[in-house]
C-alpha atoms as a PDB file:
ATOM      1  CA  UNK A   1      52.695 101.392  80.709  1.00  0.00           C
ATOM      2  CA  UNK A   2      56.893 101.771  81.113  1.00  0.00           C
ATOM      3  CA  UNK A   3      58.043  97.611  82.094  1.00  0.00           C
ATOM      4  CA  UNK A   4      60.772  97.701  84.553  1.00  0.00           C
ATOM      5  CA  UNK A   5      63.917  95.740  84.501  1.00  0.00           C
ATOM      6  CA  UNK A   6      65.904  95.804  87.312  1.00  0.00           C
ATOM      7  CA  UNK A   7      69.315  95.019  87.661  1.00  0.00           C
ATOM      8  CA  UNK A   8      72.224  95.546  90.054  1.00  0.00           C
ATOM      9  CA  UNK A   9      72.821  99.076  90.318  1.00  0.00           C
ATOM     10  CA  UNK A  10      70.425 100.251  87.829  1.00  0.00           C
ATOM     11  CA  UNK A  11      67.002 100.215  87.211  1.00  0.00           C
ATOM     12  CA  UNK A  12      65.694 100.214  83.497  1.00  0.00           C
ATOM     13  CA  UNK A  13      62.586 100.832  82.045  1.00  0.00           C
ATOM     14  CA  UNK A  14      61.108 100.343  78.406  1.00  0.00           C
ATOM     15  CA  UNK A  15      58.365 100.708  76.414  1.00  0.00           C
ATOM     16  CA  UNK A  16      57.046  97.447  75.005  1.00  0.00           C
ATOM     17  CA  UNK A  17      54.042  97.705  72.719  1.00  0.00           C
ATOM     18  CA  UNK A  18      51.728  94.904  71.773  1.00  0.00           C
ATOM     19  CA  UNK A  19      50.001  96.783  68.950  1.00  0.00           C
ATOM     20  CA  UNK A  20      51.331  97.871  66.016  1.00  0.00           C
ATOM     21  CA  UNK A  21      50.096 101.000  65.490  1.00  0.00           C
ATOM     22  CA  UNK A  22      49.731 102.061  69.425  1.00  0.00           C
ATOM     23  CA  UNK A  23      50.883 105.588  69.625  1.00  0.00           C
ATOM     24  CA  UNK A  24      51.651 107.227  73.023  1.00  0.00           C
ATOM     25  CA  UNK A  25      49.576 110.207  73.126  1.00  0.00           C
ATOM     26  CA  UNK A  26      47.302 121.866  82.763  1.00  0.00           C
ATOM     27  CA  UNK A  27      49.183 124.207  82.503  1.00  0.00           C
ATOM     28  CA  UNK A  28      48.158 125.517  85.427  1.00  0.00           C
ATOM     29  CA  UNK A  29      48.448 129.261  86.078  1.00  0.00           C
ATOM     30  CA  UNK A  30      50.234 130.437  89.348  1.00  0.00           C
ATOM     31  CA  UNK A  31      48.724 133.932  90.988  1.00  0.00           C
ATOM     32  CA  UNK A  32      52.278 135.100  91.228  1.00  0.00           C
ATOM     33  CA  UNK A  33      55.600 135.091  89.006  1.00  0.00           C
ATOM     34  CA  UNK A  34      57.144 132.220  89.994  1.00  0.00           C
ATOM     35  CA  UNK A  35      60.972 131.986  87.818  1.00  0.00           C
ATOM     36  CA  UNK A  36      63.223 134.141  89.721  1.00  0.00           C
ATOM     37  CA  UNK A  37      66.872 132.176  88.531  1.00  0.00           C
ATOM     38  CA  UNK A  38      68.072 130.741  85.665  1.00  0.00           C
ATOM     39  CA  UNK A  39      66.546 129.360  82.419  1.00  0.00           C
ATOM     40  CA  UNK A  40      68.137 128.162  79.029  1.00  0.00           C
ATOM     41  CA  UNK A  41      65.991 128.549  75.989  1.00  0.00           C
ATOM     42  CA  UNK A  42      65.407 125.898  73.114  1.00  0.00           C
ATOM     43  CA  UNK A  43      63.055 122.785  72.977  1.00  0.00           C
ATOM     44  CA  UNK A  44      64.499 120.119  74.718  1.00  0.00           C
ATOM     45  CA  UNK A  45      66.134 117.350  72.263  1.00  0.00           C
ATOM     46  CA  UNK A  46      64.433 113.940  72.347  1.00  0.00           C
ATOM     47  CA  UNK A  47      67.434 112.159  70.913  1.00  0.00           C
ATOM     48  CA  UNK A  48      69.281 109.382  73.075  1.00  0.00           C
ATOM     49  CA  UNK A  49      68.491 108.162  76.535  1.00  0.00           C
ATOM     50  CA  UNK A  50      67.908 110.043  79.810  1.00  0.00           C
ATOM     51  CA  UNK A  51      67.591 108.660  83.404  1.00  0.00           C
ATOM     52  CA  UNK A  52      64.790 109.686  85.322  1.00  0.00           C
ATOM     53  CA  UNK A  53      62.961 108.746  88.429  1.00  0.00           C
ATOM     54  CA  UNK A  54      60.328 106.121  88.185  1.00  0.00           C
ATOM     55  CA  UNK A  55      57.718 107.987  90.701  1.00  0.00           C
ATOM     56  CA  UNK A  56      57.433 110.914  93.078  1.00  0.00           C
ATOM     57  CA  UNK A  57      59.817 110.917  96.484  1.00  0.00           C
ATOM     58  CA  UNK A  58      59.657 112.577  99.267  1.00  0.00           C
ATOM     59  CA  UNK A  59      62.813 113.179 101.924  1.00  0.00           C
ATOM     60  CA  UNK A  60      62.388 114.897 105.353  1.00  0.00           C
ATOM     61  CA  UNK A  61      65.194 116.422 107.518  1.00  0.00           C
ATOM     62  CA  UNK A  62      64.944 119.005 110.346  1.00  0.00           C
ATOM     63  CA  UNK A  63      67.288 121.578 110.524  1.00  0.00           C
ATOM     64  CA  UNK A  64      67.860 124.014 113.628  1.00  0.00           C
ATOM     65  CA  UNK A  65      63.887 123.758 114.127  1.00  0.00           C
ATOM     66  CA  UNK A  66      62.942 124.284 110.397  1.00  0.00           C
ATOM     67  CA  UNK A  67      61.693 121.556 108.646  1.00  0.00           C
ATOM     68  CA  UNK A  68      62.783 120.720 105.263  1.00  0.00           C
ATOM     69  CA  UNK A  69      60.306 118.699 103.113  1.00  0.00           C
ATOM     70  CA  UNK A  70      61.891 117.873  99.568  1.00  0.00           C
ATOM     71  CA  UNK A  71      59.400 116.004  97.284  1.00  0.00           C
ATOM     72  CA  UNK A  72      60.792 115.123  93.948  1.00  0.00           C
ATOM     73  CA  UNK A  73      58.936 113.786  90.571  1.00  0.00           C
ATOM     74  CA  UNK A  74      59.342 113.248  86.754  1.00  0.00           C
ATOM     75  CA  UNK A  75      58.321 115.461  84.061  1.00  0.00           C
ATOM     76  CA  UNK A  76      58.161 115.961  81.018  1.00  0.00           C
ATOM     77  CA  UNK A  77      58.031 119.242  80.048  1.00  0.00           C
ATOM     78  CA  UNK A  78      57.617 123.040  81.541  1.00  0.00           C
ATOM     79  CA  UNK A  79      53.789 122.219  81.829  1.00  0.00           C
ATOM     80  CA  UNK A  80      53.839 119.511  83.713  1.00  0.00           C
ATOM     81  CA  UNK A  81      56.631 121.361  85.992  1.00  0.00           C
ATOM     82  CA  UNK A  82      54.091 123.651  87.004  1.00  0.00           C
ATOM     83  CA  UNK A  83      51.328 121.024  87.585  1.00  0.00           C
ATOM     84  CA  UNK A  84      53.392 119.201  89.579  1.00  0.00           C
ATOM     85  CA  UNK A  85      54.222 122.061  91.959  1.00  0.00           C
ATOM     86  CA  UNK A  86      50.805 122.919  92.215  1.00  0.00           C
ATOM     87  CA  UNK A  87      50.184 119.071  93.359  1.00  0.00           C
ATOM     88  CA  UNK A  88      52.639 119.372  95.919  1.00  0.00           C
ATOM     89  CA  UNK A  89      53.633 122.529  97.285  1.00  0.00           C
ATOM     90  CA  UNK A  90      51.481 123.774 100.547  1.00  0.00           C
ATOM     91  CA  UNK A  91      50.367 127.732 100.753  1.00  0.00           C
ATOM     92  CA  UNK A  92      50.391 126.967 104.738  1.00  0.00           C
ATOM     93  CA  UNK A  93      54.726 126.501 104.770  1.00  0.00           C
ATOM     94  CA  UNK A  94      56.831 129.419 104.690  1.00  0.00           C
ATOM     95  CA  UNK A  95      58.724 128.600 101.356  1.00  0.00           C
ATOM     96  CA  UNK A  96      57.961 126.103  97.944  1.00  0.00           C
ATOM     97  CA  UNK A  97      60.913 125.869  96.780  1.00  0.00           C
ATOM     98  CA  UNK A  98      61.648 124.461  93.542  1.00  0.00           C
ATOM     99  CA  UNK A  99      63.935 123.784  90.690  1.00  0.00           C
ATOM    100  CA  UNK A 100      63.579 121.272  87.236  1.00  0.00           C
ATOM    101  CA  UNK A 101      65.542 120.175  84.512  1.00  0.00           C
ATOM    102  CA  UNK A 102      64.279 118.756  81.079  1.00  0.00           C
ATOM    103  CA  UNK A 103      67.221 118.384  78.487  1.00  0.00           C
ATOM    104  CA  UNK A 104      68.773 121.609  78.362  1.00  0.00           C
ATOM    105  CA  UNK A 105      65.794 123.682  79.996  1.00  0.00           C
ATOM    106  CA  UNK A 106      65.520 124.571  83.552  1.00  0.00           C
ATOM    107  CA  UNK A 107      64.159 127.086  85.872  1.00  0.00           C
ATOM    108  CA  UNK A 108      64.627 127.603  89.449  1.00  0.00           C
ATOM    109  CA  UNK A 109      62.684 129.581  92.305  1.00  0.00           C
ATOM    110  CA  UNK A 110      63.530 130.806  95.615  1.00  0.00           C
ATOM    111  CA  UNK A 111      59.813 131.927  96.960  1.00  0.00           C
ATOM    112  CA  UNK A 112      61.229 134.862  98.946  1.00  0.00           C
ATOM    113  CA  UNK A 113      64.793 133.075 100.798  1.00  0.00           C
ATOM    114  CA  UNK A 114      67.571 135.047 100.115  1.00  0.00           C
ATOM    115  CA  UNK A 115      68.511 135.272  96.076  1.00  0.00           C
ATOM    116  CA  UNK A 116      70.744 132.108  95.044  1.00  0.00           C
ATOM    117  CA  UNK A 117      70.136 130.520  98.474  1.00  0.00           C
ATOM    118  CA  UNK A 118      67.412 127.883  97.389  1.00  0.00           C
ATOM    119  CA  UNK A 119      66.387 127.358  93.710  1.00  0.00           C
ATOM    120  CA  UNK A 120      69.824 127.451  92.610  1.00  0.00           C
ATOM    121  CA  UNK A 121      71.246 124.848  94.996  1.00  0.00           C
ATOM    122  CA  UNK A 122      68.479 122.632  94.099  1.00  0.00           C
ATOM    123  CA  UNK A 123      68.853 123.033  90.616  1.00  0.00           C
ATOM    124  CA  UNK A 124      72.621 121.792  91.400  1.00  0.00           C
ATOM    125  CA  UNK A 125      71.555 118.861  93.099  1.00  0.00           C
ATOM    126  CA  UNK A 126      69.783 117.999  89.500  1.00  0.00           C
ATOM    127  CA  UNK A 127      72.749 118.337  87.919  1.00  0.00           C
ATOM    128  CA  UNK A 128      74.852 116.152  90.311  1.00  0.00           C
ATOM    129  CA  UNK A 129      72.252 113.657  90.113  1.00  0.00           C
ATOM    130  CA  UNK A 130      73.048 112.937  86.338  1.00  0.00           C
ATOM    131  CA  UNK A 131      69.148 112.647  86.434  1.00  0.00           C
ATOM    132  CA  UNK A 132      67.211 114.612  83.624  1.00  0.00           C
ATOM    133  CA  UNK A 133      62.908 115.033  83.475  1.00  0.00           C
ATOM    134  CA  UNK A 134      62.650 115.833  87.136  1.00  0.00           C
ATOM    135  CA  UNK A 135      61.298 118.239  89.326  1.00  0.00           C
ATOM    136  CA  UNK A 136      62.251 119.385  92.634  1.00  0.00           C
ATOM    137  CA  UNK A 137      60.101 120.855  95.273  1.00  0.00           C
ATOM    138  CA  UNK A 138      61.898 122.091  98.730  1.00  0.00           C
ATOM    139  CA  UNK A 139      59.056 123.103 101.398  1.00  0.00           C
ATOM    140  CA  UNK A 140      60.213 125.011 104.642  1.00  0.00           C
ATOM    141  CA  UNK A 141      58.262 125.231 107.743  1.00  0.00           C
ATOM    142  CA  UNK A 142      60.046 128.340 109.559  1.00  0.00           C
ATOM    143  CA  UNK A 143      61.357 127.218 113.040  1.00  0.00           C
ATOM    144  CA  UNK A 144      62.143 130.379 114.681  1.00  0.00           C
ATOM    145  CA  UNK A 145      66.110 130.120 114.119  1.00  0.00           C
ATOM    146  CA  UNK A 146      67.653 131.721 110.794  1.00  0.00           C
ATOM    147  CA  UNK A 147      70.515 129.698 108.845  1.00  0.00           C
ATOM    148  CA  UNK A 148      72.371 132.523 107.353  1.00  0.00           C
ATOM    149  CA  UNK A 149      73.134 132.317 103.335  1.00  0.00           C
ATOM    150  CA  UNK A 150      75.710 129.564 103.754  1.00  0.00           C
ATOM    151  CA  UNK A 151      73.419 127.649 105.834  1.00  0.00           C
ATOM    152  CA  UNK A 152      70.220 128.169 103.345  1.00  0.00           C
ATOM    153  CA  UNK A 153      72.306 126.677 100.154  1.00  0.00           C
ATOM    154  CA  UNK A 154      73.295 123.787 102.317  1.00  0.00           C
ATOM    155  CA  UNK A 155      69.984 123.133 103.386  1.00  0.00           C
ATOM    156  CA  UNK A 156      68.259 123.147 100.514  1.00  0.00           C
ATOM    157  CA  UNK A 157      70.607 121.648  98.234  1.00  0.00           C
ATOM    158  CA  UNK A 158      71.016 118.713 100.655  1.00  0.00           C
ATOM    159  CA  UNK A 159      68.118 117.917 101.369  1.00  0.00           C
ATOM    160  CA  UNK A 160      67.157 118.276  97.747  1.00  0.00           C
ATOM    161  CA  UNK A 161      70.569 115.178  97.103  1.00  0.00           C
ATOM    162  CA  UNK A 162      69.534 112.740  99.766  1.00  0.00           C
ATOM    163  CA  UNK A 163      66.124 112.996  98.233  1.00  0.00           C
ATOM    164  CA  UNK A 164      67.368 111.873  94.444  1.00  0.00           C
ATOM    165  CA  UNK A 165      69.757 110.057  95.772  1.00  0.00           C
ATOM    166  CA  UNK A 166      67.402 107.320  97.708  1.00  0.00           C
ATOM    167  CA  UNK A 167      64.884 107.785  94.242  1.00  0.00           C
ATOM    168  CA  UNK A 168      64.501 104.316  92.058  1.00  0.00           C
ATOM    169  CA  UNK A 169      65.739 105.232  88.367  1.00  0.00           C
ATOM    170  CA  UNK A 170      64.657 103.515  84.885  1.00  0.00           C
ATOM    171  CA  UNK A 171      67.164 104.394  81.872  1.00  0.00           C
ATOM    172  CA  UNK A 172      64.169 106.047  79.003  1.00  0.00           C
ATOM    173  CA  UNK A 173      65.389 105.480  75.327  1.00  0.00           C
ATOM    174  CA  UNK A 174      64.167 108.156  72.987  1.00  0.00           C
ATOM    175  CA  UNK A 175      62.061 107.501  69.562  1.00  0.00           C
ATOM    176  CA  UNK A 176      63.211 108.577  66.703  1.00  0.00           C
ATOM    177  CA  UNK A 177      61.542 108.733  63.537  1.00  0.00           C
ATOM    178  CA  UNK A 178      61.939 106.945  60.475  1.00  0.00           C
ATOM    179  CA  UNK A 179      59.657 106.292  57.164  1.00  0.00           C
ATOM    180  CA  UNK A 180      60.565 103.442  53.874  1.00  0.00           C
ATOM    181  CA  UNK A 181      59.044 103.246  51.024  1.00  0.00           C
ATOM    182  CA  UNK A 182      57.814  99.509  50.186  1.00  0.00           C
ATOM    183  CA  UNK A 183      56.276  97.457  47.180  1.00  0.00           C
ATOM    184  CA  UNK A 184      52.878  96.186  48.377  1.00  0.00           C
ATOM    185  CA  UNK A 185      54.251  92.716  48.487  1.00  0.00           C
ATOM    186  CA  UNK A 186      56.541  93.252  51.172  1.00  0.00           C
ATOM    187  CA  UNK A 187      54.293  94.781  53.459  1.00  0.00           C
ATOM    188  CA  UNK A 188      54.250  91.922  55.626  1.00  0.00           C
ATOM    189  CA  UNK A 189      57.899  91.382  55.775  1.00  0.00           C
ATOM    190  CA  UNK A 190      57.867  94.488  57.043  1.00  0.00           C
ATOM    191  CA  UNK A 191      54.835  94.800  59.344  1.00  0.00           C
ATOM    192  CA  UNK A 192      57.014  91.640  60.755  1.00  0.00           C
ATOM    193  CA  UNK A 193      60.123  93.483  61.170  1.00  0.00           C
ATOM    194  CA  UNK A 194      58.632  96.405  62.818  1.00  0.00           C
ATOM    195  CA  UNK A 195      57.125  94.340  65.407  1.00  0.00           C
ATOM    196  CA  UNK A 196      60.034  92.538  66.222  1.00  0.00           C
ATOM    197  CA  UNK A 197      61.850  95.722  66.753  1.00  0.00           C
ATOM    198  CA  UNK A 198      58.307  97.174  68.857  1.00  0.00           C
ATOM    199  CA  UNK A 199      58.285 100.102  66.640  1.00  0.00           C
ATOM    200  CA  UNK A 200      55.346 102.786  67.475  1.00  0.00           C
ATOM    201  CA  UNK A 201      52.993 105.083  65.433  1.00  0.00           C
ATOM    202  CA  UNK A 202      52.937 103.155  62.478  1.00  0.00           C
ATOM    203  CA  UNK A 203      51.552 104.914  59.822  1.00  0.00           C
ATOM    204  CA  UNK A 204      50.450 104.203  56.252  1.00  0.00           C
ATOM    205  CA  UNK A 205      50.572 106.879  53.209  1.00  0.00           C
ATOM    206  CA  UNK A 206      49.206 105.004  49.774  1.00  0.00           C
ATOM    207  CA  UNK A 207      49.357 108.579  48.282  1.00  0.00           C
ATOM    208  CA  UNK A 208      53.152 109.072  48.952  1.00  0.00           C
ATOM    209  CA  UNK A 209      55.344 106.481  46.677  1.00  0.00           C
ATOM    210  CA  UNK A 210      56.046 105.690  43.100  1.00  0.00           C
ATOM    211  CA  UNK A 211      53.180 102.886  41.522  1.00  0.00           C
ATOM    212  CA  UNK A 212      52.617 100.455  43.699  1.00  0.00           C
ATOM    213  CA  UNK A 213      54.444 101.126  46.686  1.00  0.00           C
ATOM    214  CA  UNK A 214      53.230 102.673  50.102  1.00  0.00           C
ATOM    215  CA  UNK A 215      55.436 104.962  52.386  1.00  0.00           C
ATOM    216  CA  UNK A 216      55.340 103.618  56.163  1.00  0.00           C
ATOM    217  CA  UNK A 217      56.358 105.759  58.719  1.00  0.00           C
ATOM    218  CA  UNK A 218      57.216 104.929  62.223  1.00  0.00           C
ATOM    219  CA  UNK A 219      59.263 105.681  65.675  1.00  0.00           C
ATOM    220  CA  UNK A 220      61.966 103.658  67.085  1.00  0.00           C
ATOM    221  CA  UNK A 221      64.570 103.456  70.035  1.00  0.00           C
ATOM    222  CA  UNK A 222      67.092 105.554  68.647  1.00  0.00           C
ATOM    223  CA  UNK A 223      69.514 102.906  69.143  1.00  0.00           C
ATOM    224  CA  UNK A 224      68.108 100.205  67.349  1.00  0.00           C
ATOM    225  CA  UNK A 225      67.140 102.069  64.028  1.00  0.00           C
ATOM    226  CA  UNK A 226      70.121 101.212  61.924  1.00  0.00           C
ATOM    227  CA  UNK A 227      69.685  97.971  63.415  1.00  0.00           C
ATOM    228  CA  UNK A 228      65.777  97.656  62.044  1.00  0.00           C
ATOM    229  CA  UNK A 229      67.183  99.237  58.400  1.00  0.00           C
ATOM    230  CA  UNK A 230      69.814  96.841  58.308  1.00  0.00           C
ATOM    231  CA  UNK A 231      66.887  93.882  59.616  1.00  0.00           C
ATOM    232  CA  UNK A 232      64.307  95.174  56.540  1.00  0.00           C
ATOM    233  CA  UNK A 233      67.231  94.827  54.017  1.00  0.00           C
ATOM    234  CA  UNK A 234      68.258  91.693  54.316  1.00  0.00           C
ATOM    235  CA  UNK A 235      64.715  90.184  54.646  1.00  0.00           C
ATOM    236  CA  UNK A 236      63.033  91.909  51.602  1.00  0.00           C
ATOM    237  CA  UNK A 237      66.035  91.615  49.135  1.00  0.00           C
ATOM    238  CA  UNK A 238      65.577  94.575  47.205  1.00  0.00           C
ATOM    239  CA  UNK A 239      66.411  98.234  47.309  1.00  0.00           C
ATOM    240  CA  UNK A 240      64.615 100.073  49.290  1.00  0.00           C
ATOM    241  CA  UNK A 241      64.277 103.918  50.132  1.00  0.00           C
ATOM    242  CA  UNK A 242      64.580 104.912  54.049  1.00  0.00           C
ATOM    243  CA  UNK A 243      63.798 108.450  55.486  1.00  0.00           C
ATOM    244  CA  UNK A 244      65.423 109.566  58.642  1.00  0.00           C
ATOM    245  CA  UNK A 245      64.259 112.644  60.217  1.00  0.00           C
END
């Protein structure tokens, strides 16, 4: 499970494995379309560090007799977008809502308000937030008065703010991949290094090498690999070969 370290102003989480070779290992299907606005293609990158929110927030604001629910979460990818909606959002209010972010992706919804009056402002309260992995949900119980277009986008993109904006945040640092080939002797120099720099998915290849050295493979913070390379170096004294990927 993430540790978190907090300090003033920020809250930051990492990863800190006790086991070598730990690795870290529903879609559900909605009865109507539900992406009405925007969406960037490409797989989101998993290089650097994003901030996120550590758990699932909710904010609640009344506005000329509607009632605005915003309940925001992390996520991970367009999956578990769609799970978390169906967690959260309630068939019984008048509107869900919604808008996500993950890397470069990101999808909106209005569900039936006005086009642009909901899912987009929401989406731009993402953005504002500097926060990346998170999901948005906006429900509306209909009070009887209508808000007019200006009044919808202000609505749902504030609520959507003052909800990130009262959310507790941990910094994530990517893994990125890296493999060396290593005489058998230095295996535990190594295996030594790579724990003191809490390295994950170790993996062992005895069939990938020249004569009598073994390829190891394993993921890093990103910003602490040419810190590990530099680390192996200078304790085994001899040339090795590094892979980056």
């Amino acid at each position: 499970m993430p540790v978190v370290i907090t300090t003033p102003g920020y809250r930051y989480c990492h990863k800190v494995n006790h086991c070598l070779s730990a690795s870290i290992s529903a879609l559900s299907t909605a009865k109507k379309p539900m992406v009405t606005t925007a969406s960037s293609s490409g797989t989101p990158s998993n290089a650097g560090a994003f901030t996120t929110i550590k758990e699932t927030v909710t904010f609640e604001k009344e506005i000329k007799k509607s009632k605005f629910i915003a309940i925001a979460g992390p996520i991970s990818n367009e999956q578990s977008a769609h799970s978390f909606l169906n967690q959260v959002k309630d068939p019984r209010a008048t509107h869900n809502c919604w808008a996500y972010k993950v890397g470069d992706q990101y999808r909106s919804n209005d569900d039936g308000e006005p086009s642009g009056t909901a899912g987009k402002p929401i989406h731009s309260a993402i953005v504002s937030s500097g926060l990346d992995r998170i999901m948005v949900v906006v429900i509306r119980y209909f009070g009887g008065i209508k808000l007019g277009t200006g009044g919808l986008v202000r609505a749902y993109g504030g609520v959507a703010s003052e909800c990130l904006r009262n959310a507790p945040t941990c910094l994530v640092k990517s893994k990125v991949p890296m493999g060396v080939e290593v005489p058998f002797d230095l295996l535990g120099v190594l295996y030594h290094q790579l724990q003191s720099f809490e390295v994950e998915d170790i993996k062992q290849d005895y069939d990938t090498g020249k004569d009598g050295t073994t390829m190891v493979s394993f993921k890093v913070e990103f910003d602490r690999s040419e810190k590990l390379e530099e680390a192996i170096k200078a304790n085994c004294s001899r040339e090795l070969v590094f892979y980056k990927h």
